[in-house]
Protein backbone atom coordinates (compact mmCIF):
# COMPACT_ATOMS: atom_id res chain seq x y z
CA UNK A 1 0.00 0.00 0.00
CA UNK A 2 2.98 2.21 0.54
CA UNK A 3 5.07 1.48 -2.62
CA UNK A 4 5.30 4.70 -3.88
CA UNK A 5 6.24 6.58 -0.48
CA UNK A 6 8.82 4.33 -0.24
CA UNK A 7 10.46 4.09 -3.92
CA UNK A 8 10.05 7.89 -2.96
CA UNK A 9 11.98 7.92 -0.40
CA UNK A 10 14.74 5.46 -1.65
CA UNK A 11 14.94 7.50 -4.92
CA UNK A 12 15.60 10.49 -2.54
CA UNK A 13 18.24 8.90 -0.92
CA UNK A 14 20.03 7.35 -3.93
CA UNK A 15 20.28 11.03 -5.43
CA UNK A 16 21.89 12.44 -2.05
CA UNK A 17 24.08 9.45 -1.78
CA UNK A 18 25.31 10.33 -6.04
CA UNK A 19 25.46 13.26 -5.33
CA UNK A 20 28.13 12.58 -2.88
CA UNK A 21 29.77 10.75 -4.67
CA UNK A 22 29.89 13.77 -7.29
CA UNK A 23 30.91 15.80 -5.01
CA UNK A 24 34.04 13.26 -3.67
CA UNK A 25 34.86 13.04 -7.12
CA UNK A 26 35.19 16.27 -8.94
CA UNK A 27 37.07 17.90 -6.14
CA UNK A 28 39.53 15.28 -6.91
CA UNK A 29 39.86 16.35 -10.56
CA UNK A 30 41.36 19.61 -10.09
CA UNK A 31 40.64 22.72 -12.90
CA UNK A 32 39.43 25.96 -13.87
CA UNK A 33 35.96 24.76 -13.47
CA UNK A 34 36.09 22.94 -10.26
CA UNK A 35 35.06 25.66 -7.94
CA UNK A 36 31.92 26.52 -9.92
CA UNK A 37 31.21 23.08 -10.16
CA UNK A 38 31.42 22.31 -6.33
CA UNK A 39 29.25 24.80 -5.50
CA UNK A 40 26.68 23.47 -8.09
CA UNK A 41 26.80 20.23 -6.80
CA UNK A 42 26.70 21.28 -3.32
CA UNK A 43 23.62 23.37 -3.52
CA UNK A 44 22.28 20.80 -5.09
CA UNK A 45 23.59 18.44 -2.12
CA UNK A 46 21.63 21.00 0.46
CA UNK A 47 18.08 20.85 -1.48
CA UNK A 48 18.46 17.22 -1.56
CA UNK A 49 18.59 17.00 1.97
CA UNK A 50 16.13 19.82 2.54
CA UNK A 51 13.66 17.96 0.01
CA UNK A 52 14.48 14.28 2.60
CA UNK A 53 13.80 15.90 5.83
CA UNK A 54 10.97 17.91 4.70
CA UNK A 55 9.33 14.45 3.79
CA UNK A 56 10.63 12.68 6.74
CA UNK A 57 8.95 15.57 8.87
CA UNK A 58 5.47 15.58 7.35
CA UNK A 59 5.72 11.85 7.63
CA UNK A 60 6.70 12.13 11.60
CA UNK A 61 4.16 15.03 12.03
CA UNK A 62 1.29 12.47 10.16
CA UNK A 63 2.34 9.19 11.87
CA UNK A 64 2.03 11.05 15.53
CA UNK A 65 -1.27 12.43 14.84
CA UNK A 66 -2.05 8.91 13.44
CA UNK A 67 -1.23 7.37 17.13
CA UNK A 68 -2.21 9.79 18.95
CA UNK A 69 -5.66 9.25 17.48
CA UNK A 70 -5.62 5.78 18.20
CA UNK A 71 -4.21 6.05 21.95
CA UNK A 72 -6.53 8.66 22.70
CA UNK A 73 -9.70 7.03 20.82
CA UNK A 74 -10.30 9.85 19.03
CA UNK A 75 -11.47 8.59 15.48
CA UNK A 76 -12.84 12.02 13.85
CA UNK A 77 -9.44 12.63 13.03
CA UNK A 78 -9.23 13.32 8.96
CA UNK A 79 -6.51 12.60 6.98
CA UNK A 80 -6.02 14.03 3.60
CA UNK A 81 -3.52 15.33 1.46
CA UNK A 82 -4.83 17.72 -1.46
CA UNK A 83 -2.50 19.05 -4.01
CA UNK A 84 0.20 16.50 -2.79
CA UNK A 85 2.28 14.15 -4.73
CA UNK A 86 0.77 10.30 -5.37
CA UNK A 87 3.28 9.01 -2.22
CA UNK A 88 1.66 11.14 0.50
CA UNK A 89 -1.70 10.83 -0.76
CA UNK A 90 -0.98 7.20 -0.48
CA UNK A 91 0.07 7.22 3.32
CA UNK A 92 -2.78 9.27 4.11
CA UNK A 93 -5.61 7.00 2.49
CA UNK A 94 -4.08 4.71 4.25
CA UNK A 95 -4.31 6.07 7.81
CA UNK A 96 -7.72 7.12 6.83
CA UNK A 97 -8.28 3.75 6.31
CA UNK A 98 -6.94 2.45 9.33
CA UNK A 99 -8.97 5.19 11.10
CA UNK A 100 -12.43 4.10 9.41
CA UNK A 101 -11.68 0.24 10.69
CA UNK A 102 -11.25 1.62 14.33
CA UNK A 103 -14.46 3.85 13.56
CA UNK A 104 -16.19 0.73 12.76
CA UNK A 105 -15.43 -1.03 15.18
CA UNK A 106 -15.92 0.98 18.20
CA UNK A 107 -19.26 1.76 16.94
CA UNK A 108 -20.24 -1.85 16.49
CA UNK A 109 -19.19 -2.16 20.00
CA UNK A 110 -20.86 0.74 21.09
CA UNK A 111 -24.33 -0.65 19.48
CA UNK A 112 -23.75 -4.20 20.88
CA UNK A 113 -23.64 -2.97 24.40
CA UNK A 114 -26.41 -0.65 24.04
CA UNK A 115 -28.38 -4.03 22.51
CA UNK A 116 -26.85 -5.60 25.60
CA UNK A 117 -27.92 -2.64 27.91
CA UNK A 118 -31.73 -3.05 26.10
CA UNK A 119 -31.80 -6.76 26.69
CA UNK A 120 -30.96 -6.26 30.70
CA UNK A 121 -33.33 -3.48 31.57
CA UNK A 122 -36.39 -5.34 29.87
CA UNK A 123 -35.19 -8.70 31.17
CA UNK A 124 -38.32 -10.30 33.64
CA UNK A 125 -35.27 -11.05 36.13
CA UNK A 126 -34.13 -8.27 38.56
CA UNK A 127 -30.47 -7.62 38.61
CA UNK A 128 -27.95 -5.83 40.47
CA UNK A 129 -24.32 -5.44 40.27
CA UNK A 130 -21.76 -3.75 42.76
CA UNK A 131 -18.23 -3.38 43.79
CA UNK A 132 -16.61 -4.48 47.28
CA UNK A 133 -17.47 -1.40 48.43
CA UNK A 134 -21.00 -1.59 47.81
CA UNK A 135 -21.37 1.03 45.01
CA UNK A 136 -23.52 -0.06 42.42
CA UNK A 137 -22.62 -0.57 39.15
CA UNK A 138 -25.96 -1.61 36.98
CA UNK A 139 -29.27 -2.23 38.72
CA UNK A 140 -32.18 -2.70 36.07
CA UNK A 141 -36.13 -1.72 35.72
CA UNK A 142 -37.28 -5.59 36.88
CA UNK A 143 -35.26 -5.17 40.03
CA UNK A 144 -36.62 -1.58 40.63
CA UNK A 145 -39.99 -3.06 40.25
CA UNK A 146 -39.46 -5.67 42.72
CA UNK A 147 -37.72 -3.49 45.66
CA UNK A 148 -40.16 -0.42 44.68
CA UNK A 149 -36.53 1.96 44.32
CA UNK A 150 -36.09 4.40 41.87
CA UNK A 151 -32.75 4.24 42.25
CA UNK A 152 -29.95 2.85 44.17
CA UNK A 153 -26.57 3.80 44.63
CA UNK A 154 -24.80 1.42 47.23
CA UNK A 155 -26.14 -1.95 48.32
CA UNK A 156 -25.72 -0.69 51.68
CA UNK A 157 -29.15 1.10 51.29
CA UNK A 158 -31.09 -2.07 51.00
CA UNK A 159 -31.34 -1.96 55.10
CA UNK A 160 -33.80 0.41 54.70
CA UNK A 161 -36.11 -2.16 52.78
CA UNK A 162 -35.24 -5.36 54.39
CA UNK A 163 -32.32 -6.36 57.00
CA UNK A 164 -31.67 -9.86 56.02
CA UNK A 165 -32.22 -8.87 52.40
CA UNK A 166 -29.08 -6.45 52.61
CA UNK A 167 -27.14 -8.87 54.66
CA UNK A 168 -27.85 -11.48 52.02
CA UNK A 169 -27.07 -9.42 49.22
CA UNK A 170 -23.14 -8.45 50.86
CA UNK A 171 -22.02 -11.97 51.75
CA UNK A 172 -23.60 -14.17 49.30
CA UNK A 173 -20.50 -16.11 47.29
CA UNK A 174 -20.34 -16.71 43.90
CA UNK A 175 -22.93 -19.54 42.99
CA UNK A 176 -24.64 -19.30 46.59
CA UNK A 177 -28.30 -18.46 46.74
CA UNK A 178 -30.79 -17.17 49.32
CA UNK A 179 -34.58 -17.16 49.84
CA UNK A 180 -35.85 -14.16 51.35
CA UNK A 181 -39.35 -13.29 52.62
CA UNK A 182 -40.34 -9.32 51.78
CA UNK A 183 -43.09 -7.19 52.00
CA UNK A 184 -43.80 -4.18 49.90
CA UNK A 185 -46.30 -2.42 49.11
CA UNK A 186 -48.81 -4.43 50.28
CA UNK A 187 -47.79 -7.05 48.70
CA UNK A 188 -45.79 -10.26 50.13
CA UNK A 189 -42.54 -11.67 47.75
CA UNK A 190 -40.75 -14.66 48.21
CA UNK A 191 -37.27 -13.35 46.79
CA UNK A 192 -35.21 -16.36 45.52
CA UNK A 193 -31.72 -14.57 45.15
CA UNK A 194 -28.31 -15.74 43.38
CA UNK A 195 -24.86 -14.65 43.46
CA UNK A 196 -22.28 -14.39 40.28
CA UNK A 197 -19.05 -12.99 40.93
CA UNK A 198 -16.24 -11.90 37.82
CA UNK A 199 -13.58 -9.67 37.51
CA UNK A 200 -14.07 -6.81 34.28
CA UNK A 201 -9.99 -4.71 33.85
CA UNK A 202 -8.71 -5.88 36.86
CA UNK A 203 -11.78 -4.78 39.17
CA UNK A 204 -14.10 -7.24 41.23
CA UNK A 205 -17.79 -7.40 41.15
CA UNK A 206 -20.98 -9.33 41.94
CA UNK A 207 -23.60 -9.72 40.29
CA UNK A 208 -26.80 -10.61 42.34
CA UNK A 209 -30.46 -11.75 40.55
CA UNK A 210 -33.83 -11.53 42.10
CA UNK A 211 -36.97 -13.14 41.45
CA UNK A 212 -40.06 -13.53 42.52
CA UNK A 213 -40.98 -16.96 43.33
CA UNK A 214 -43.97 -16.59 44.64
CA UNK A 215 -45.74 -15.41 41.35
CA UNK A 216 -44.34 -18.95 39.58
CA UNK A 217 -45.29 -21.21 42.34
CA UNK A 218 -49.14 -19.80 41.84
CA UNK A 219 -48.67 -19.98 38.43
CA UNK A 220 -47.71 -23.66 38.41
CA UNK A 221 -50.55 -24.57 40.91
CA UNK A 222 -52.71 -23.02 38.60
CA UNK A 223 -51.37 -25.39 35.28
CA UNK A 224 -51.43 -28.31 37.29
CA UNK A 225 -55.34 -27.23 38.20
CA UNK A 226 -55.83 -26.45 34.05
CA UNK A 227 -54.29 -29.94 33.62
CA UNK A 228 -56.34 -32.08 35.99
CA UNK A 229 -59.37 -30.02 34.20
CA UNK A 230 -58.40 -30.72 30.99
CA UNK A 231 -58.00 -34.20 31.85
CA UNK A 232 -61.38 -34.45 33.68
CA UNK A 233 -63.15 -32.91 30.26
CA UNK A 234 -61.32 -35.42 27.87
CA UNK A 235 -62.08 -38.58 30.11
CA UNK A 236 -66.07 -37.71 30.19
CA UNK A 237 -65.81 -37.78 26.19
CA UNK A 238 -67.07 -40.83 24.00
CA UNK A 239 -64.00 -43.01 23.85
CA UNK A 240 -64.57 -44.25 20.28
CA UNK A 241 -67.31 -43.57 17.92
CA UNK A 242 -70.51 -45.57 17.44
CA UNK A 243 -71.47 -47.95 15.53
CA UNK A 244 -75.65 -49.28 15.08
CA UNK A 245 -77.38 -51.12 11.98
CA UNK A 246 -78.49 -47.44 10.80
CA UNK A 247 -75.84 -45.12 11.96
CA UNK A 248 -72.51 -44.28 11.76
CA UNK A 249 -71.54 -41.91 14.09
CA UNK A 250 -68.45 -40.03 15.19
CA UNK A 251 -67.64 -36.86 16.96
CA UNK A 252 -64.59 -34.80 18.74
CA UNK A 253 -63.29 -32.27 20.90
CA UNK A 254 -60.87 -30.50 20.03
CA UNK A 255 -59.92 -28.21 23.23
CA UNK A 256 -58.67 -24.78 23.20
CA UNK A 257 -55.99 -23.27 25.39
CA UNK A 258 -57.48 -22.80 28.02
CA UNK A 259 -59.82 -25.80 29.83
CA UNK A 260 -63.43 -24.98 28.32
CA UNK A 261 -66.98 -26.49 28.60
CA UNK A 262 -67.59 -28.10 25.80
CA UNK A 263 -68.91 -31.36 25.31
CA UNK A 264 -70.83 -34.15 23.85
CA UNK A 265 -71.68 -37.52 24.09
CA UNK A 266 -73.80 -40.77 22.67
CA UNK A 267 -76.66 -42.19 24.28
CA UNK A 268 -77.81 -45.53 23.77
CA UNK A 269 -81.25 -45.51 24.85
CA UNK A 270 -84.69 -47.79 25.00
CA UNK A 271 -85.81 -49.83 21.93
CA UNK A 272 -82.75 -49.18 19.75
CA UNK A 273 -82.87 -45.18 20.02
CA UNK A 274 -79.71 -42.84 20.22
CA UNK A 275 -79.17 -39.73 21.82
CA UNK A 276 -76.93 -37.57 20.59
CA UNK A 277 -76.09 -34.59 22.91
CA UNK A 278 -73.59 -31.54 22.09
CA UNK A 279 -73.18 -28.66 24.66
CA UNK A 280 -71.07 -25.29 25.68
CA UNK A 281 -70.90 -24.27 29.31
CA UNK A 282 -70.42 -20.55 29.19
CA UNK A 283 -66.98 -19.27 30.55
CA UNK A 284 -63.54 -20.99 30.55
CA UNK A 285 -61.55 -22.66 32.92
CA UNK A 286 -61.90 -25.19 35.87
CA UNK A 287 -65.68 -23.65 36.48
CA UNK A 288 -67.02 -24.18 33.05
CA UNK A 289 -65.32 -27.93 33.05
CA UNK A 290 -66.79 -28.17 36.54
CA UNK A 291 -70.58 -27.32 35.30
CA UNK A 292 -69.22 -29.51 31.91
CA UNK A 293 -69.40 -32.56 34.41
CA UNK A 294 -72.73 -31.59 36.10
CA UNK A 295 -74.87 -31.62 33.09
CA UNK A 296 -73.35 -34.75 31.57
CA UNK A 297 -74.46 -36.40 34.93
CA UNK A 298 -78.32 -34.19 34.77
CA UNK A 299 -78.72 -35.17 31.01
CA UNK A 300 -77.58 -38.99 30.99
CA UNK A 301 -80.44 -39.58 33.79
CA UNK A 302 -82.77 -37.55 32.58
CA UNK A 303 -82.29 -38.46 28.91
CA UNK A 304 -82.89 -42.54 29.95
CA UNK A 305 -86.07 -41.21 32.45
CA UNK A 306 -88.30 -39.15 29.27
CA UNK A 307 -88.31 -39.96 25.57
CA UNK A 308 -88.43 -36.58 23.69
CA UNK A 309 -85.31 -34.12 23.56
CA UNK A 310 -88.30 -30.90 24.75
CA UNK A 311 -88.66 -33.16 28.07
CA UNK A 312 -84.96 -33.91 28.49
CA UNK A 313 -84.03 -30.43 27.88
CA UNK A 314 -87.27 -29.30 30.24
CA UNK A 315 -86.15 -31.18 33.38
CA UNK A 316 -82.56 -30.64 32.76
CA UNK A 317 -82.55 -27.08 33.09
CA UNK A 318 -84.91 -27.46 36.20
CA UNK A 319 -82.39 -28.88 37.88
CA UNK A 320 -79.20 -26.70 36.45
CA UNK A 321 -81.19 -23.72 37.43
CA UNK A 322 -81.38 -24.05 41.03
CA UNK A 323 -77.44 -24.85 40.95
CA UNK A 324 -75.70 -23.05 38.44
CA UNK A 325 -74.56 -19.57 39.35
CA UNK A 326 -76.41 -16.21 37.99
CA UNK A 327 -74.75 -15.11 35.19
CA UNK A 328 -73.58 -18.76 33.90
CA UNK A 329 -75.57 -21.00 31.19
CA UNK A 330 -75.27 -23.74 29.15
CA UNK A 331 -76.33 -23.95 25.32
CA UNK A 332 -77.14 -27.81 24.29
CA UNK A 333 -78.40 -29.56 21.40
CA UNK A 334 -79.93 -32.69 21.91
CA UNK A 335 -81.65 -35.18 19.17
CA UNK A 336 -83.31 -38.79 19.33
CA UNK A 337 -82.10 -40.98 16.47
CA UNK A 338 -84.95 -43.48 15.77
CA UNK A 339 -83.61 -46.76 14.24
CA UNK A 340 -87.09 -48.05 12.27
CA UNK A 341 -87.38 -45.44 9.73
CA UNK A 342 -89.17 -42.97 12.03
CA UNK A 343 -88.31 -39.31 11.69
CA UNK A 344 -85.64 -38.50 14.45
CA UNK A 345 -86.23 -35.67 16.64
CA UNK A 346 -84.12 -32.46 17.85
CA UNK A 347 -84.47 -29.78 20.26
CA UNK A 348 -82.10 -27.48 21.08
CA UNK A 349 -81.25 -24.97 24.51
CA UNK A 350 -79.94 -21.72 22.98
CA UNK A 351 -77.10 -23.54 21.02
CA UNK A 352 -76.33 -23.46 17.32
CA UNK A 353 -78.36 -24.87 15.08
CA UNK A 354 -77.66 -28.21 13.44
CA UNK A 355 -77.01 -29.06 10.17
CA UNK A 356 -79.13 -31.66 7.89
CA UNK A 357 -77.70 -33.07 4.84
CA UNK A 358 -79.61 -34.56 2.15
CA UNK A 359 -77.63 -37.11 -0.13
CA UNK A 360 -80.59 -37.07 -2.75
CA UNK A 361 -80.24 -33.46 -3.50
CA UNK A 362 -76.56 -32.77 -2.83
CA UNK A 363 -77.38 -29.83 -0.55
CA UNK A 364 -76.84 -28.95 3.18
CA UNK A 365 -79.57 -26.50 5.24
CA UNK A 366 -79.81 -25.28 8.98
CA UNK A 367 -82.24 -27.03 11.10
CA UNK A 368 -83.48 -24.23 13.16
CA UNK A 369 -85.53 -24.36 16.55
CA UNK A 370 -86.35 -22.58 19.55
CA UNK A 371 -85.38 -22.49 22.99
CA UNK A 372 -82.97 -20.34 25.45
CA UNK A 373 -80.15 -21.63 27.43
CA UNK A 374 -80.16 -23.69 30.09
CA UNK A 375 -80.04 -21.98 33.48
CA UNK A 376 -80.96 -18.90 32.69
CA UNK A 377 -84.83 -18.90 33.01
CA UNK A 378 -87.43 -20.69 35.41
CA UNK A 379 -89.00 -24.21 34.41
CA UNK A 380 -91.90 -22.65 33.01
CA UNK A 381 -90.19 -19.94 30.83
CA UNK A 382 -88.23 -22.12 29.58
CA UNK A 383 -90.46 -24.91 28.19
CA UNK A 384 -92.77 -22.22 26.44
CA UNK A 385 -89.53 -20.81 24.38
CA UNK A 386 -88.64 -25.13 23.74
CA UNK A 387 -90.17 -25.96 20.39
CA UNK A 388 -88.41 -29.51 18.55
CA UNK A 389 -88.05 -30.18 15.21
CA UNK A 390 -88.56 -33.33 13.38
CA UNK A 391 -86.28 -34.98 10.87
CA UNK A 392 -86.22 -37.94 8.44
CA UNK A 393 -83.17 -39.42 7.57
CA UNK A 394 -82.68 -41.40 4.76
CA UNK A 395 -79.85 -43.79 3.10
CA UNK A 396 -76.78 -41.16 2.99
CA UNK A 397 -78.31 -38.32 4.72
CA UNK A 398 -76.28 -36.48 7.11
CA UNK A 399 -76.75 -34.98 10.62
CA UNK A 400 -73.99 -32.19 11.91
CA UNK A 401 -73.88 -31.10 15.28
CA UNK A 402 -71.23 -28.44 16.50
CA UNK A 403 -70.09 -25.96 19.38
CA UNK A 404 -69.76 -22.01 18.01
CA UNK A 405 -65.73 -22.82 18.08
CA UNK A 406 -65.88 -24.57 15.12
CA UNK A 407 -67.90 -21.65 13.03
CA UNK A 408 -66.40 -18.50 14.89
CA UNK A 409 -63.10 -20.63 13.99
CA UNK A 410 -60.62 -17.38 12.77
CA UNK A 411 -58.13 -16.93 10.14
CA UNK A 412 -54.95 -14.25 10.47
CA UNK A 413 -57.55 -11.57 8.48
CA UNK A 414 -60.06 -12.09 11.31
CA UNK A 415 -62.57 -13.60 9.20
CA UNK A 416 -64.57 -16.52 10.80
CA UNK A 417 -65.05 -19.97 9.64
CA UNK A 418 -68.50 -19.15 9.18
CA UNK A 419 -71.95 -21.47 8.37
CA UNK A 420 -71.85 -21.10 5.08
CA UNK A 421 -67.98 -22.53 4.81
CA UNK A 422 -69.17 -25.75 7.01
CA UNK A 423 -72.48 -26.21 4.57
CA UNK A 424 -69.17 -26.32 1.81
CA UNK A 425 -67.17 -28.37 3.55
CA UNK A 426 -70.02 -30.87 4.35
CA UNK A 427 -71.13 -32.04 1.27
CA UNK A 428 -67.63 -31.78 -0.38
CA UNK A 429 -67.01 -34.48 2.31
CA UNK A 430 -70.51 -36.16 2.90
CA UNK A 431 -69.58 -39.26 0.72
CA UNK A 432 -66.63 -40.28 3.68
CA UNK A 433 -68.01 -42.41 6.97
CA UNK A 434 -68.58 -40.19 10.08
CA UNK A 435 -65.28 -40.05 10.93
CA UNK A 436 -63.85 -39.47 8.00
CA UNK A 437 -66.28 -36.44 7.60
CA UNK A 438 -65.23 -35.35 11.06
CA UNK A 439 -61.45 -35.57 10.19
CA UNK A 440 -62.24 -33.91 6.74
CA UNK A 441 -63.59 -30.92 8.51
CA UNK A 442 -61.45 -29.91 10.59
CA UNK A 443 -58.61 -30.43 7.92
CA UNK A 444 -60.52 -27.97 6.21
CA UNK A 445 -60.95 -25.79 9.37
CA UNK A 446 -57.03 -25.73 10.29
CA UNK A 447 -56.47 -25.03 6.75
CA UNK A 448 -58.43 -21.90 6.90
CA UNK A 449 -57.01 -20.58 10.25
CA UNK A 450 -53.49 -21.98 9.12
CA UNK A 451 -51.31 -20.93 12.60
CA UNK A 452 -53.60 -18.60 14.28
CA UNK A 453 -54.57 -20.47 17.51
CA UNK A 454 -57.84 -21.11 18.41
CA UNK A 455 -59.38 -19.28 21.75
CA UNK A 456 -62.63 -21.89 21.56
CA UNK A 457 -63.03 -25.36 22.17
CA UNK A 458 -64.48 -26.88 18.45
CA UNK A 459 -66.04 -29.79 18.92
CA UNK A 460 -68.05 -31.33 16.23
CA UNK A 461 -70.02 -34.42 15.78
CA UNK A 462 -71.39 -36.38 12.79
CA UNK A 463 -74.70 -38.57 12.37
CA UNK A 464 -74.85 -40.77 9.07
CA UNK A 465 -77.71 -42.67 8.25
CA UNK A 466 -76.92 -46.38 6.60
C-alpha cells in the first residue's frame, strides 16, 4: 500500500548518496571549473537533503497524529492530502483507512452494548451489580420493580427495605443463593436470590439476581389445576365412535388453550334409540369444566327417564337452574335418532343450530328451533320458548352437530369460519363415513385458520344414516 512513499523515499536517498559521490569526485579532478562546479553540486547536495527531511517531517508530524488518534480514541481525526504528490496521498488514504476500521469497530461495539444494555433493563429477572465497596454498578427496571426503588446507589441502602435482604445481598458467594421473605407495598414476595461474581480490567464485582418466586409457584398450581381439568373434560368424552345397523356416528373435541366447557356424548337408549347430545358451558376454565361434568351427569339420567329431547331439555334445566350460578348458562343440542325409519327428533337450549344433509339433492340447510339456554330462566319460561323439530333421515343423509368454536373458527384476516364454509365443507365431504367427515372438517378448518390459535373449544359431531 505504501510502494510509492517508499520508492520515494529510496529515490531520494540514492540522489543524495550520487550526489556525494559527485561531489568526492570532482574535487579530486582539479581545474578551472572545479570551484563553480562544487558549489553546483553542493547546492544541489543541500536541497536534496532539505527535500528528505521535509518528507521525513510531514511523515513524523502524520504518523504522531495517526497514534495519537488511536491512543486517545479519538477517530474524527481526517486525513487528507490535497495538491500532494501520489506518495503522500498514499500514506494518508491509508491512515484514513486504518482510522475508518477503528471507527467501525468501536461503533459496532458501542451498538452491541447498548443491545446488551436493552436486553438487561427489559429482562423479567431483577439484577444488580456492585463493587466491594457496595457502590452499584448496573441495577435494572425488573429489580426496581421488585424493591419499589427508583434508584440505588450502594447496596448498603437495601437496610432500609429489608435487613436480612441487605445482609444477604453483601455476603452471598459466587454460585450461593438465598430465599428471602419481603413485603412491599402491600404485597408479600418470596425473593429467591443468586450470586455471580467476575472480575471486568482488573476490578471485582458481583452480580446478584432476584426473582419472585412466589408469582411462579401460583402460576404452576394453577397449570397443574388447568391440567387435571383438561383431563377431567377429555375422560367424560365418548372413547370411540358408534357404531348401530343405521348409523354411523363419530364426533370430537378438540380443546382450546385454556380448559373450556364443551362437550358431547352418545346415548344408547330404550328400543334401539340414540341420543346424541352436544353442549357449551359458558366461561372458561376449571368452572365451566366443573358445570361440563354436572350436566353430563343431569342429562344422561334424565335423557334414559323421558323420551323426547323438549322433556330432556325441560327437566334438565330445572335442575341446572337451582345450581348453576347467575350469570352462567349452558347452550345444548340434543336429538333422538330413531332406528325403524321414524323421523328422528331435535331440540335445542340456545345452542347453534344443526345441520341436515340430504344425499338425494346434494345440498346442506340449517335445522333451526327454539329455545334459550339452560339456566338462565325458570321451568316454566323455559319450556314455552322449547319448540323440537322433526327430521327424516334417509340412506346417505347427514346430521352435523357443532359448538360455536368450530364456526367463529378465525383466520390471520379475522374472518370466521363461518356457516356457510361448514355447509361447503359438508357435502364436499358427505360421501366419507362419520369419521372421515369429522377428520375432513377440521382439515378444512385448520387449513383456513393456518397458525392462528384457536381461543374456543371446536367440537363437532357427525350422524350418518346407513
Amino acid at each position: 500500500m505504501l510502494k510509492i512513499f517508499r520508492i520515494r523515499v529510496l529515490v531520494r536517498v540514492l540522489a543524495l548518496a550520487g550526489t556525494l559521490y559527485l561531489l568526492l569526485y570532482v574535487s579530486n579532478r582539479p581545474g578551472p571549473l572545479m570551484i563553480a562546479t562544487l558549489l553546483g553540486i553542493a547546492g544541489a547536495l543541500v536541497i536534496q537533503v532539505v527535500l528528505l527531511l521535509r518528507d521525513v517531517e510531514s511523515t513524523s508530524r502524520e504518523l504522531a497524529r495517526f497514534l495519537d488518534s488511536i491512543r486517545n480514541a479519538d477517530f474524527s481525526q481526517s486525513f487528507s492530502a490535497p495538491g500532494k504528490s501520489a506518495a503522500f496521498r498514499e500514506l494518508h488514504e491509508s491512515f484514513s483507512e486504518v482510522i475508518e476500521a477503528f471507527r467501525k469497530t468501536r461503533s459496532a461495539t458501542e451498538e452491541h452494548l447498548r443491545y446488551v444494555d436493552t436486553v438487561v433493563q427489559h429482562v423479567g429477572i431483577g439484577l444488580i451489580s456492585f463493587e466491594p465497596n457496595g457502590e452499584v454498578q448496573l441495577i435494572n427496571n425488573a429489580a426496581k420493580r421488585l424493591l419499589n426503588l427508583p434508584l440505588l446507589k450502594n447496596v448498603h441502602a437495601l437496610q432500609s427495605i429489608s435487613a436480612a435482604l441487605a445482609e444477604s445481598v453483601v455476603t452471598l458467594k459466587s454460585g450461593e443463593s438465598a430465599l428471602i421473605k419481603l413485603d412491599r407495598a402491600g404485597a408479600s414476595m418470596q425473593l429467591a436470590l443468586h450470586a455471580m461474581e467476575f472480575k471486568m480490567k482488573d476490578r471485582q464485582y458481583t452480580l446478584i439476581s432476584l426473582q419472585d418466586i412466589r408469582s411462579e409457584l401460583e402460576s404452576e398450581r394453577m397449570s397443574k389445576e388447568l391440567e387435571i381439568a383438561r383431563q377431567l373434560q377429555q375422560r367424560l368424552l365418548p372413547k370411540e365412535s358408534l357404531q348401530s345397523d343405521a348409523f354411523d356416528i363419530a364426533g370430537t373435541c378438540i380443546p382450546a388453550e385454556e380448559v373450556g366447557g364443551d362437550y358431547y356424548d352418545f346415548l344408547k337408549l330404550k328400543d334401539g334409540r340414540v341420543g346424541i347430545l352436544v353442549c357449551d358451558v359458558s366461561g372458561k376454565g376449571v368452572p365451566a369444566s366443573m358445570y361440563m361434568t354436572l350436566t353430563k351427569g343431569i342429562t344422561q339420567a334424565c335423557a334414559q327417564r323421558y323420551a323426547s329431547p323438549r322433556e330432556v331439555l325441560a327437566n334438565v334445566n330445572e335442575l341446572v337452574y337451582g345450581t348453576i350460578e347467575r350469570g352462567s348458562f349452558i347452550t345444548m343440542a340434543y336429538g333422538v335418532l330413531e332406528p325403524n325409519g321414524q323421523p328422528s327428533v331435535l331440540a335445542r337450549a340456545g345452542h347453534t343450530p344443526v345441520l341436515y344433509y340430504n344425499d338425494r339433492e346434494k345440498k346442506s340447510s340449517v335445522i333451526e328451533s327454539s329455545g334459550i339456554a339452560l339456566g338462565m330462566k325458570d321451568e316454566r319460561t323455559f319450556s314455552a320458548a322449547l319448540t323440537e323439530r322433526e327430521v327424516q333421515l334417509r340412506l346417505g343423509d347427514l346430521l352435523v352437530f357443532y359448538t360455536d368454536g368450530i364456526t367463529e373458527a378465525m383466520n390471520s384476516q379475522k374472518e370466521e369460519f363461518g356457516v356457510e364454509r361448514l355447509q361447503r365443507s359438508v357435502v364436499t365431504h358427505a360421501a366419507l363415513s362419520a369419521q372421515g367427515i369429522v377428520e375432513a372438517i377440521c382439515r378444512d378448518i385448520r387449513e383456513f385458520t393456518s397458525l392462528s390459535a384457536n381461543w374456543d373449544d371446536m367440537t363437532i359431531v357427525v350422524v350418518k344414516k346407513k
